[in-house]
C-alpha atoms as a PDB file:
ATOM      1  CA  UNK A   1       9.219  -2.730 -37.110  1.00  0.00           C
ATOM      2  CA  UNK A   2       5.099  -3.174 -37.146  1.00  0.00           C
ATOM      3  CA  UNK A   3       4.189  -6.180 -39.273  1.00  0.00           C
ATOM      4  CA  UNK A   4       2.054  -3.066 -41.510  1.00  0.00           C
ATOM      5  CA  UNK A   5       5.172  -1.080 -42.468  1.00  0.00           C
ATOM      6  CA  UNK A   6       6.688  -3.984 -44.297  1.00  0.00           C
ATOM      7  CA  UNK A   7       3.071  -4.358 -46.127  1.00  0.00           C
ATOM      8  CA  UNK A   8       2.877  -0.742 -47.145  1.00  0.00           C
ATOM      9  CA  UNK A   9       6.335  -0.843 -48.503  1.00  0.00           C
ATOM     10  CA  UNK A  10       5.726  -3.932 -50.510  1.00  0.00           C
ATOM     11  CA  UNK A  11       2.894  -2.413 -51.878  1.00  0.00           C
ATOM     12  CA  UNK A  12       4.530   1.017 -52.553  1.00  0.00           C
ATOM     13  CA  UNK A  13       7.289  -1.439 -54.525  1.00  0.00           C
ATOM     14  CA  UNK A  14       4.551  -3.168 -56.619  1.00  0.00           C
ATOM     15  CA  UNK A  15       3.573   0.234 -57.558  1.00  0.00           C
ATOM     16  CA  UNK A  16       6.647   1.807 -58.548  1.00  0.00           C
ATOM     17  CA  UNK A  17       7.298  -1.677 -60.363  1.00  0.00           C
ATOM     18  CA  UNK A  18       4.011  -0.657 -62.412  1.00  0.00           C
ATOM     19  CA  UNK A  19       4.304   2.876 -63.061  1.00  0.00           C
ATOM     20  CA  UNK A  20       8.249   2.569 -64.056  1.00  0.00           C
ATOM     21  CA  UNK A  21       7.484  -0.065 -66.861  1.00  0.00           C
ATOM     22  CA  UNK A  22       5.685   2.678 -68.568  1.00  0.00           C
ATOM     23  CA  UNK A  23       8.444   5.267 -67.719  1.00  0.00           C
ATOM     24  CA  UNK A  24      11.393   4.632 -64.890  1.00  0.00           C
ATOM     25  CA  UNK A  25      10.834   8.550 -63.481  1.00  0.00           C
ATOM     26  CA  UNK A  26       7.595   7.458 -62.011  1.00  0.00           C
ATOM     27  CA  UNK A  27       9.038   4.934 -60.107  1.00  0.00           C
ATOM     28  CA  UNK A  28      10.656   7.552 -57.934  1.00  0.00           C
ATOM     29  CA  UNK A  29       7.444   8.815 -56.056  1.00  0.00           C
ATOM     30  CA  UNK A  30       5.931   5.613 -54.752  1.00  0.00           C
ATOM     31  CA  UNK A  31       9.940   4.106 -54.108  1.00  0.00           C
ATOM     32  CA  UNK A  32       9.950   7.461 -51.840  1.00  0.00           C
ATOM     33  CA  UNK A  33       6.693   6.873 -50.197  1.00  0.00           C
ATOM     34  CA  UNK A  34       7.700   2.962 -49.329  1.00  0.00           C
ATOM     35  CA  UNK A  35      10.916   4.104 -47.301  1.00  0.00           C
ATOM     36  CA  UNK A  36       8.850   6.218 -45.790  1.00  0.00           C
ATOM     37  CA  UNK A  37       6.503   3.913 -44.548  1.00  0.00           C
ATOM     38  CA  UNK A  38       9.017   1.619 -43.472  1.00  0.00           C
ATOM     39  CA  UNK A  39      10.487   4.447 -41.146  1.00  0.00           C
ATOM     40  CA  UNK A  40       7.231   5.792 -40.132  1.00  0.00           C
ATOM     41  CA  UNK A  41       6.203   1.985 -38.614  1.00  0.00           C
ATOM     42  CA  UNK A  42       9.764   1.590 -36.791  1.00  0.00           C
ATOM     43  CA  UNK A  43       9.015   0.152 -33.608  1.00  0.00           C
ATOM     44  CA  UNK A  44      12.354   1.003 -31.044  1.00  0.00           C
ATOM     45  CA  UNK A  45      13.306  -1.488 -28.167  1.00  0.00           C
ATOM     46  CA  UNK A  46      12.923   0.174 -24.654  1.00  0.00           C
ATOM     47  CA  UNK A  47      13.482  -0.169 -21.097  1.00  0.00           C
ATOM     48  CA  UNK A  48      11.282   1.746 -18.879  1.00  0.00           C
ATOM     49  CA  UNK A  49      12.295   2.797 -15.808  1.00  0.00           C
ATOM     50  CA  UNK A  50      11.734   1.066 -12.339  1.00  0.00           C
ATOM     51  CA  UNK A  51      11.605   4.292 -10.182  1.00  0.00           C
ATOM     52  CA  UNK A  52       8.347   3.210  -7.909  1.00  0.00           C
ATOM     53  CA  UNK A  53       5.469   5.154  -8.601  1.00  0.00           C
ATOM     54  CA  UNK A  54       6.394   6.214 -11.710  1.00  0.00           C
ATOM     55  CA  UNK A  55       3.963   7.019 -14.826  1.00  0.00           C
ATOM     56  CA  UNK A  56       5.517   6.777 -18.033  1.00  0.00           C
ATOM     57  CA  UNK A  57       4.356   8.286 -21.115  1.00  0.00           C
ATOM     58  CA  UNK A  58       2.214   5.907 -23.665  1.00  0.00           C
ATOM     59  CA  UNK A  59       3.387   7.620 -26.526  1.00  0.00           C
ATOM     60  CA  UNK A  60       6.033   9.811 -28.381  1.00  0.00           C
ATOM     61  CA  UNK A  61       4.857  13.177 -29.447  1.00  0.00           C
ATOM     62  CA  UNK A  62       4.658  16.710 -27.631  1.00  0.00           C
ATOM     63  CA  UNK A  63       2.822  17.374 -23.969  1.00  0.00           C
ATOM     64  CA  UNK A  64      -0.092  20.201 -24.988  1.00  0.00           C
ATOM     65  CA  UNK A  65      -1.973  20.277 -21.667  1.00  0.00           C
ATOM     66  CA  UNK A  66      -1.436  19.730 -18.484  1.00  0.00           C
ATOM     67  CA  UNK A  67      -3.574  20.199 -15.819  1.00  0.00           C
ATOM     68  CA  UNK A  68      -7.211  18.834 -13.236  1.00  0.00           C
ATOM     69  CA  UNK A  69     -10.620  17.843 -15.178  1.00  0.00           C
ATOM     70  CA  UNK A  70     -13.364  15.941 -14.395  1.00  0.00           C
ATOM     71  CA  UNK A  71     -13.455  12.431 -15.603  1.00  0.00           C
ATOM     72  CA  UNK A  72     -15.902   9.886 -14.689  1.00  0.00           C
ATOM     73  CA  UNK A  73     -17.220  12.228 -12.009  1.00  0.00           C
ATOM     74  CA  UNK A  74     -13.491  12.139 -10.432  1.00  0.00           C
ATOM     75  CA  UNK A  75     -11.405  14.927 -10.511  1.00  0.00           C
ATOM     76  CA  UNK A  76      -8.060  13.792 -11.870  1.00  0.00           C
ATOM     77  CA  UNK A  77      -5.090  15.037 -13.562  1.00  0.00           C
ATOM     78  CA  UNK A  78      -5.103  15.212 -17.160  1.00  0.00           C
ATOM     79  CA  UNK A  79      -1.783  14.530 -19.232  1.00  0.00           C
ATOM     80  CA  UNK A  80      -2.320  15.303 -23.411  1.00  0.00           C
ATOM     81  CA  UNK A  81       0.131  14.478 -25.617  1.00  0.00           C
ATOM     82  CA  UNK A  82      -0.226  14.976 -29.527  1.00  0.00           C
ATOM     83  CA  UNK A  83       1.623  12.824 -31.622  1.00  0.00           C
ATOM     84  CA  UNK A  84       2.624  14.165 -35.491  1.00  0.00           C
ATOM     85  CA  UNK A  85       4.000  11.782 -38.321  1.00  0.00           C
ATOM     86  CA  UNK A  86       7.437  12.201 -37.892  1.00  0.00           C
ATOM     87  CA  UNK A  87       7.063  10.466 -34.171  1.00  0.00           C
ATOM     88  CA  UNK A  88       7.178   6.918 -33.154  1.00  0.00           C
ATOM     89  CA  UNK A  89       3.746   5.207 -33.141  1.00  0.00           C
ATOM     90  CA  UNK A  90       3.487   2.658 -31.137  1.00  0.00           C
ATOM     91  CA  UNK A  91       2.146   3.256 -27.726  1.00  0.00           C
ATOM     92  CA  UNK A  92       2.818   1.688 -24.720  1.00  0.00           C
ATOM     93  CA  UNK A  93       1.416   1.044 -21.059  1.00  0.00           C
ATOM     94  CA  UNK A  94       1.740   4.043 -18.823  1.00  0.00           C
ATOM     95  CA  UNK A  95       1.265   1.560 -15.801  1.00  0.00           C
ATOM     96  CA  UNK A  96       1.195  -1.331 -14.360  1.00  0.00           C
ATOM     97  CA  UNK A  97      -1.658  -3.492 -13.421  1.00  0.00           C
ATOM     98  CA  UNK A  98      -4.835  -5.096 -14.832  1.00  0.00           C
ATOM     99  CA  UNK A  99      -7.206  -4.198 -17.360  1.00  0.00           C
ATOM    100  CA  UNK A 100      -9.821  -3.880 -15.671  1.00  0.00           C
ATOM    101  CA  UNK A 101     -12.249  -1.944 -18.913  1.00  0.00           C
ATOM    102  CA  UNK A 102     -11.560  -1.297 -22.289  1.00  0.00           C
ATOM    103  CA  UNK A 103     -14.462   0.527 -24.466  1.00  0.00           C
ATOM    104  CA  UNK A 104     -14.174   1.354 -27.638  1.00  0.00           C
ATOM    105  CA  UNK A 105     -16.296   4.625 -28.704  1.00  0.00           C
ATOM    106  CA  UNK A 106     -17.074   5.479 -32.457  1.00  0.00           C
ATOM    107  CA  UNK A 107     -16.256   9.580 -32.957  1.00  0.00           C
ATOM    108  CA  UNK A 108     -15.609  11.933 -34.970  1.00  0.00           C
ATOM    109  CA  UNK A 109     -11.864  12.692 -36.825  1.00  0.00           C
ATOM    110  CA  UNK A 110     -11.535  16.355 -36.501  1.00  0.00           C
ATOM    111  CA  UNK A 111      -7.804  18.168 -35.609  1.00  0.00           C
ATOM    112  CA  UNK A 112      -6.511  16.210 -32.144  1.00  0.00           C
ATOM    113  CA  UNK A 113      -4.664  19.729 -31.151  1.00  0.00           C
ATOM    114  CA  UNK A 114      -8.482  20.971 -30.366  1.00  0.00           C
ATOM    115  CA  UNK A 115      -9.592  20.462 -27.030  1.00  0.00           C
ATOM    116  CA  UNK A 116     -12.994  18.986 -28.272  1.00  0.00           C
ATOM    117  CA  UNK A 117     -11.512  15.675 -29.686  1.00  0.00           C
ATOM    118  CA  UNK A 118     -10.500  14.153 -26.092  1.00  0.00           C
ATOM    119  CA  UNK A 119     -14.579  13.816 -26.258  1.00  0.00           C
ATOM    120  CA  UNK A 120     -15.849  14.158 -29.968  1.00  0.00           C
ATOM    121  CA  UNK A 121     -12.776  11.754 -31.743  1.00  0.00           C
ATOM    122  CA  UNK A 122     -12.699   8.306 -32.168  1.00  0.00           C
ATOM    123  CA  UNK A 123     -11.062   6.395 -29.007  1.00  0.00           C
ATOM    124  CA  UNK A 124     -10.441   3.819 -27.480  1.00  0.00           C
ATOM    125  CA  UNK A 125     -10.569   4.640 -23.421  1.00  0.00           C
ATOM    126  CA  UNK A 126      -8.521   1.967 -20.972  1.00  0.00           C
ATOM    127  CA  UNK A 127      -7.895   1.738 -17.480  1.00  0.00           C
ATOM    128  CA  UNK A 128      -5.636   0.103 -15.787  1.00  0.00           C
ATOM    129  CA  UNK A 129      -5.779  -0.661 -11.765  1.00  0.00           C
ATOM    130  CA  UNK A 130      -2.558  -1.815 -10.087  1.00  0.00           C
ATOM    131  CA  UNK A 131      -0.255  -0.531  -6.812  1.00  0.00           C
ATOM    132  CA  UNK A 132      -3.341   1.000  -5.113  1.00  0.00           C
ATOM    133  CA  UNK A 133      -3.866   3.268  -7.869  1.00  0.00           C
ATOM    134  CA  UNK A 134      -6.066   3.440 -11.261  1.00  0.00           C
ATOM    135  CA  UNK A 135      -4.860   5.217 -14.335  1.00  0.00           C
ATOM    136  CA  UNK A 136      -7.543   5.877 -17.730  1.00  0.00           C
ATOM    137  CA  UNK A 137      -6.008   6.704 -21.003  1.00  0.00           C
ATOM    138  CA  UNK A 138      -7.324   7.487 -24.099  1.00  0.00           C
ATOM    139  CA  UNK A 139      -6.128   6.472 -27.989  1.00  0.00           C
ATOM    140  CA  UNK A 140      -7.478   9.451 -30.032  1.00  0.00           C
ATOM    141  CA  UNK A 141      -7.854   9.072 -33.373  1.00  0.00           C
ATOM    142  CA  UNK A 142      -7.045  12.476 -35.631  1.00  0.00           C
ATOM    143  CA  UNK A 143      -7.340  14.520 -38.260  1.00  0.00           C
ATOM    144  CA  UNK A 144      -5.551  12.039 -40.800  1.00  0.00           C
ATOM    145  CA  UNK A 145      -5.167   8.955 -38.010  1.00  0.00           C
ATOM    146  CA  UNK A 146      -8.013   7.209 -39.387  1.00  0.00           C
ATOM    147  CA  UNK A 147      -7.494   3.704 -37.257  1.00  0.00           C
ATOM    148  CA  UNK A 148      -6.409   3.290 -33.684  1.00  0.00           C
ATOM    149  CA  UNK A 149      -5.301  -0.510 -32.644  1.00  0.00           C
ATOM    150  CA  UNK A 150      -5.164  -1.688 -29.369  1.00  0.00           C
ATOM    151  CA  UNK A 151      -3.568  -5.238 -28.994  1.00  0.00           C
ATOM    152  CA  UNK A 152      -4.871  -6.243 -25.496  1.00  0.00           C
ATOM    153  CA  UNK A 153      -8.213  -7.168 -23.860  1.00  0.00           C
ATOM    154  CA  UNK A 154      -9.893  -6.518 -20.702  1.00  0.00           C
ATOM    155  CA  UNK A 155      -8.431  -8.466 -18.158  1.00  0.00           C
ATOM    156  CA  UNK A 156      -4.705  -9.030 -19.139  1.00  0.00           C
ATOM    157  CA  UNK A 157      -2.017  -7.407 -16.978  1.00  0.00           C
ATOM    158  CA  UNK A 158       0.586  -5.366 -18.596  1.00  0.00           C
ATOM    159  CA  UNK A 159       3.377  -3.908 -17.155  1.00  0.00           C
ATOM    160  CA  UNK A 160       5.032  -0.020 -17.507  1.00  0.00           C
ATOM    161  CA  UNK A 161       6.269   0.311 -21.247  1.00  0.00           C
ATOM    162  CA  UNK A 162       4.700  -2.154 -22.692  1.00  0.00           C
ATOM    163  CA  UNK A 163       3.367  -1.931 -26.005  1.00  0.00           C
ATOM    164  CA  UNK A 164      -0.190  -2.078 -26.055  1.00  0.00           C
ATOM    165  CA  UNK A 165      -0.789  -0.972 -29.906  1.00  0.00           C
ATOM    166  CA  UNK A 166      -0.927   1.854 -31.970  1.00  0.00           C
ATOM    167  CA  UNK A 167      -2.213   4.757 -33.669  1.00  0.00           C
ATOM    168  CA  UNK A 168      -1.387   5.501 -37.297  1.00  0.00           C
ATOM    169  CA  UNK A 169      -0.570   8.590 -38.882  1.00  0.00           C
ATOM    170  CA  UNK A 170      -0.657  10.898 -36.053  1.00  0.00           C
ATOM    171  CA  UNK A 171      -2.942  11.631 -33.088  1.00  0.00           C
ATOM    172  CA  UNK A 172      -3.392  12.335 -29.470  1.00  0.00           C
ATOM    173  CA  UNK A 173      -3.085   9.809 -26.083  1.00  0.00           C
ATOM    174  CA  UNK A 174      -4.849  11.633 -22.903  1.00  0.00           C
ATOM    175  CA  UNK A 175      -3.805  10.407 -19.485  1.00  0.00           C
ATOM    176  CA  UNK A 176      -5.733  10.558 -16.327  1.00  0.00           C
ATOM    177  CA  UNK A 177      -4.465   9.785 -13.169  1.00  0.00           C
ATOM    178  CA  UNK A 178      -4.218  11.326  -9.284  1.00  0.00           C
ATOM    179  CA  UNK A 179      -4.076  14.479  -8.078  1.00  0.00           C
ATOM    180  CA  UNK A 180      -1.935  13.669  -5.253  1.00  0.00           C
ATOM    181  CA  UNK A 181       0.881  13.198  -8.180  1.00  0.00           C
ATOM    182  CA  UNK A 182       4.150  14.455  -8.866  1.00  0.00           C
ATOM    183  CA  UNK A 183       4.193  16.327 -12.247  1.00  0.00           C
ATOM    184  CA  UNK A 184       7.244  15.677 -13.819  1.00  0.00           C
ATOM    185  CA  UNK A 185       6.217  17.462 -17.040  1.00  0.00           C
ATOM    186  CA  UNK A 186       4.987  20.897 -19.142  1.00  0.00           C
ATOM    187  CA  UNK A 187       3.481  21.743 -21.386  1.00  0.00           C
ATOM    188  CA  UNK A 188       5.445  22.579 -24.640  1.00  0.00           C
ATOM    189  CA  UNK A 189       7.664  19.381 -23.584  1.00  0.00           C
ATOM    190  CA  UNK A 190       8.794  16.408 -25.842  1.00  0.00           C
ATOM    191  CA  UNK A 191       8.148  13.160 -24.772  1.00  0.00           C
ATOM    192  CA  UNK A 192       9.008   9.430 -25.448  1.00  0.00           C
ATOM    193  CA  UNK A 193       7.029   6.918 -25.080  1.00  0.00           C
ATOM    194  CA  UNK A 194       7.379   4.104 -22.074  1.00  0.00           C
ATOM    195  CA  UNK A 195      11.159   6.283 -21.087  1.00  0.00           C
ATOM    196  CA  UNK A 196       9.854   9.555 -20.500  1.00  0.00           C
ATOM    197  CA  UNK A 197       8.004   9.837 -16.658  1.00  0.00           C
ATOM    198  CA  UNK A 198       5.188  11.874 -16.641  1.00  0.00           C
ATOM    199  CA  UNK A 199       4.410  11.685 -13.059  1.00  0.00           C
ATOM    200  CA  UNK A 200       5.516  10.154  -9.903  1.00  0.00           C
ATOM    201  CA  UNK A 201       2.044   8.855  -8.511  1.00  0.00           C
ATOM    202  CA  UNK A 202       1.773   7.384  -4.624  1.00  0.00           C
ATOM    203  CA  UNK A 203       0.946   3.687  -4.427  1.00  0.00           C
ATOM    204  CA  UNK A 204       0.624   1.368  -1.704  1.00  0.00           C
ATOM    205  CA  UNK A 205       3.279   0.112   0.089  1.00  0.00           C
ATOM    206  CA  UNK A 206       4.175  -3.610  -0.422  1.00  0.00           C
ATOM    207  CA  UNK A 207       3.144  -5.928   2.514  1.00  0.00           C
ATOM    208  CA  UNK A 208       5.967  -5.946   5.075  1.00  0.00           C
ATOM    209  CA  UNK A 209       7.401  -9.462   5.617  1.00  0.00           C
ATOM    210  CA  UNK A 210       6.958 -10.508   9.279  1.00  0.00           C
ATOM    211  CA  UNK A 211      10.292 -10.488  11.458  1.00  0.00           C
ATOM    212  CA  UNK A 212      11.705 -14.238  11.615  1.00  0.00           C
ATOM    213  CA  UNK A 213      10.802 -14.852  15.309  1.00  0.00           C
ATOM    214  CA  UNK A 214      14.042 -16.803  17.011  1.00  0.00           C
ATOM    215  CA  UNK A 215      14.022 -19.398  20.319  1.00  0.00           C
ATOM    216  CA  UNK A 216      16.661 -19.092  22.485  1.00  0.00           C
ATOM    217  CA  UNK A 217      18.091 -22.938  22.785  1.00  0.00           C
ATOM    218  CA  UNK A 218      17.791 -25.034  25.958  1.00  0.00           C
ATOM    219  CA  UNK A 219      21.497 -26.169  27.670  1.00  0.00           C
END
């Protein structure tokens, strides 16, 4: 579970403490509220897969576009997936490689269904270079997701599924990568975040290791 869940139920316990001294009935709503908290912040153990090339998806929630745009004068392929509050928020590393930016951009909190917030929301935007390849993705703050965390700084290398932070109380993750990739996905689909492959991108070969060179032996 995120550290914040336990927080917010405490607190939602403090307050049902307070209103049921004056009458227990009032106790119910914020006792209701605090389990819910506690569920919404679960945080699930999971093992991404090792298929080579593969780009998992950074967050739970359902796949509403899928398709080419142009980002950072590149055109790239363009994974969205909206998150609601009944999904898991924690988001994890599509990729693996280095940090090699991280920006954080002040925005705008309107509905992260519309096409407009990818640009006009809050955000944090991150990319990620590793296996001959570069991958961008976007936290986008919502309608009601009013803070987006990211735990990691330019320059660290994470690996495929690992958690990186999260949004809270729904919201959107974009993901931009090559257009040489594999879709694996559609729109309308349900994904999970750090099992679910998006894509199967190409990446460099590793360095073949020479061939052992043998000496015949002298009688």
């Amino acid at each position: 579970m995120v550290r914040d869940g336990i927080y917010y139920g405490i607190a939602a316990v403090f307050v049902a403490i307070a209103l049921g001294y004056f009458w227990a009935p009032l106790a119910i709503l914020p006792l209701l509220l605090g389990a819910f908290l506690l569920w919404f912040f679960r945080d699930p153990d999971r093992q991404a897969p090792s298929t080579p090339g593969a780009l998992v998806s950074p967050a739970d929630g359902k796949v509403t576009f899928v398709g080419q745009v142009i980002f950072n004068g590149q055109t790239l392929n363009r994974i969205s997936i909206f998150l609601n509050v009944f999904n898991v928020h924690v988001n994890r590393s599509p990729w693996t490689g280095k940090i090699t930016r991280f920006e954080y951009r002040k925005g705008k909190f309107i509905n992260a269904m519309g096409e407009g917030s990818s640009e006009e929301n809050e955000q944090n935007v991150v990319t990620v270079e590793g296996e001959g390849q570069t991958v961008h993705f976007k936290q986008i703050a919502g309608l009601i997701a009013r803070r987006i965390v990211f735990t990691n700084r330019q320059g660290d290398t994470i690996s495929r599924g690992e958690r990186i932070g999260m949004m809270k109380f729904g919201s959107r993750m974009d993901v931009f990568f090559d257009i040489r990739a594999d879709l694996k996905v559609k729109v309308g689909d349900k994904v999970v975040g750090g099992l679910t492959v998006l894509a199967i991108v190409p990446v460099s070969a590793p360095p073949e290791c020479p061939t052992p060179q043998t000496t015949a032996g002298r009688a």
